[in-house]
Every structure is written in structure tokens, then in C-alpha cells.
Protein backbone atom coordinates (compact mmCIF):
# COMPACT_ATOMS: atom_id res chain seq x y z
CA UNK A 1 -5.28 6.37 13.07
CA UNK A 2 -7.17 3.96 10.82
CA UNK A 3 -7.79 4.85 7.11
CA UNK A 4 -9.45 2.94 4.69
CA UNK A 5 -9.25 2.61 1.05
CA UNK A 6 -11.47 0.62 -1.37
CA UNK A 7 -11.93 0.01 -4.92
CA UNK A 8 -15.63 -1.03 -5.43
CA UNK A 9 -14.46 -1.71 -8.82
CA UNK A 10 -11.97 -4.15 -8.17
CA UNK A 11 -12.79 -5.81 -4.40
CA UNK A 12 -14.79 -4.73 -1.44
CA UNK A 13 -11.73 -5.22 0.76
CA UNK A 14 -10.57 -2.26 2.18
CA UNK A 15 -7.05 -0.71 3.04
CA UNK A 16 -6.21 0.60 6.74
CA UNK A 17 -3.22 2.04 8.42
CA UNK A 18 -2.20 0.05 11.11
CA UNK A 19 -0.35 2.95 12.36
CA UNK A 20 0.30 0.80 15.59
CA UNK A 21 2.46 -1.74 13.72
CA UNK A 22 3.72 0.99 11.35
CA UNK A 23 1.95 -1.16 8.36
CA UNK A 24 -0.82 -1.02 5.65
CA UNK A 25 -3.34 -4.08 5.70
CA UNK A 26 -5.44 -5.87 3.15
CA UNK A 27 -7.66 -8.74 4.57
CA UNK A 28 -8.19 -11.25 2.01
CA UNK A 29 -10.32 -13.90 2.89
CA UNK A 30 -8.99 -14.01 6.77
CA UNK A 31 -5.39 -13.71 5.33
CA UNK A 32 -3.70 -10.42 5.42
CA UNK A 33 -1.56 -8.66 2.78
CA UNK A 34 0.53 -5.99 4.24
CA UNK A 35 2.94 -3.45 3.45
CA UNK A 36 5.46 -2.30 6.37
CA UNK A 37 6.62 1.25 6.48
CA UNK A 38 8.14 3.88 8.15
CA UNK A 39 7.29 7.22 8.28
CA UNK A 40 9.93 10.77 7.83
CA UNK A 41 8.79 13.93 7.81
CA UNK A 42 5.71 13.92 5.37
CA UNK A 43 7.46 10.59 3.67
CA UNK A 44 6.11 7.16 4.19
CA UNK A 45 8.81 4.97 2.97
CA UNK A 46 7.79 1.52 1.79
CA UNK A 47 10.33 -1.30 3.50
CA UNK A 48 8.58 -4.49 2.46
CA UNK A 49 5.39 -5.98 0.70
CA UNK A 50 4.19 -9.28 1.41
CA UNK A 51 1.27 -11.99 0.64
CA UNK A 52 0.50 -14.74 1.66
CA UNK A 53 1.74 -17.76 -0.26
CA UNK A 54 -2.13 -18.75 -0.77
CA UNK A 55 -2.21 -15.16 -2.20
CA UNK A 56 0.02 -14.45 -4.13
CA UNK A 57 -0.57 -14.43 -8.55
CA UNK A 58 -4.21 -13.08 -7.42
CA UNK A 59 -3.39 -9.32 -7.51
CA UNK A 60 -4.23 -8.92 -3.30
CA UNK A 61 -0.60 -7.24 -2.95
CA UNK A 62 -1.49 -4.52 -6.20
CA UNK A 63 -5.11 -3.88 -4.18
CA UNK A 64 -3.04 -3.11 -1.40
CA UNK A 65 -0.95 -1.27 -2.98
CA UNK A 66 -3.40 0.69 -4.57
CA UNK A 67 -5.28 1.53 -1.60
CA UNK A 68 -1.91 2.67 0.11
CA UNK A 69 -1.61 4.99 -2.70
CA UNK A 70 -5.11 6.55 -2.24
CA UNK A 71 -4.30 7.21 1.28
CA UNK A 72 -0.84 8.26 1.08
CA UNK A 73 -2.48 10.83 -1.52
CA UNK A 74 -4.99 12.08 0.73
CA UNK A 75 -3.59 12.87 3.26
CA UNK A 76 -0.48 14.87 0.95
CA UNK A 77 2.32 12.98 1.53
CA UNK A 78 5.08 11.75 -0.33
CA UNK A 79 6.49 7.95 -0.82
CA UNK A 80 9.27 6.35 -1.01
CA UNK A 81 10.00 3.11 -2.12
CA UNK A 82 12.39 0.53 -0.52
CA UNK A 83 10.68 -2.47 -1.50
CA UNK A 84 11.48 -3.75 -4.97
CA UNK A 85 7.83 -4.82 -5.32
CA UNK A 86 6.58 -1.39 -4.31
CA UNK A 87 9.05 -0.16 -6.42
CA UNK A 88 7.97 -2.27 -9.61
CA UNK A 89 4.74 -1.36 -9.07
CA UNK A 90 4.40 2.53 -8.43
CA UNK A 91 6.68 2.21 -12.31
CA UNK A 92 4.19 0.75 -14.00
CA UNK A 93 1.77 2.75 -12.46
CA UNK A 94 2.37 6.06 -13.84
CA UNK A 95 -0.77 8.03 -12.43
CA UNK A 96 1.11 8.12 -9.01
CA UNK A 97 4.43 8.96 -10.36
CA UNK A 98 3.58 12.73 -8.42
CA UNK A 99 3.93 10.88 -5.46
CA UNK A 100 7.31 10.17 -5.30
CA UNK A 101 9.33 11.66 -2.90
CA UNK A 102 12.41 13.73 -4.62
């Protein structure tokens, strides 16, 4: 199942599901940004985010992360995360605060 995700204001890159590898992907340039998960229930928890070296500083792994978001919202689910810098990042970002799973 392949979902995509932009933000026209931010980059054209979109955000898919690769259910397959149980993993959200970002292409950057040819390079991919991706966030492994694993899914419980109606719970996608969030095991590990990771750039690219080239990458990383440019705000690729908060694109992804905001394009998981949008799809993790869509299609009602809750998130947990594992990952500190999943973690860090759905803090700061208080809008999806409803999101996380109890």
C-alpha cells in the first residue's frame, strides 16, 4: 500500500509507505531518508529515523517526518515513538500531540 505525502510549501518530495519493508521513505536527491516501523493494532510505532550523512542539518528527516504524520493521520491511527529523534520531534511539534498513542 503506497501513500504519499507532500508539502508543496516546503519540498516537492513526497512521503510513501513502503509497507513491504515496514518503512516510510523520503527521496532526496537519489538518497533516501527513512523511518522504520512496526505496526500493532491501529499503532505504528516509530523504531528508528535515519539520513543520510550527505543529508543530514538540511531538515530531509523533519519532511519525512512530517509527511509520516499526515499519513499516519489519515488513515486514523495512532503513533508511537521509539526513536529518540521521532520522539524529539513529534515534542516540539505540538499540532500532532493527538496522535500519540496512550
Amino acid at each position: 500500500m503506497n501513500h504519499p505525502a507532500t508539502d508543496n510549501a516546503m519540498t516537492s518530495n513526497t512521503v510513501t509507505d513502503n509497507a513491504g519493508r515496514s518503512r516510510f521513505e523520503l527521496d532526496v536527491d537519489g538518497q533516501t531518508v527513512f523511518a522504520n516501523y512496526r505496526r500493532q493494532g491501529d499503532t505504528v510505532i516509530i523504531t528508528h529515523v535515519e539520513a543520510p550523512i550527505s543529508l543530514r542539518g538540511s531538515g530531509a528527516a523533519g519532511r519525512l517526518m512530517e509527511g509520516m504524520m499526515r499519513i499516519i493521520q489519515a488513515e486514523g491511527l495512532k503513533v508511537v515513538p521509539v526513536c529518540s529523534y521521532a520522539a524529539a520531534w513529534l515534542k516540539r511539534k505540538r499540532e500532532y500531540a493527538g496522535l500519540l498513542a496512550p
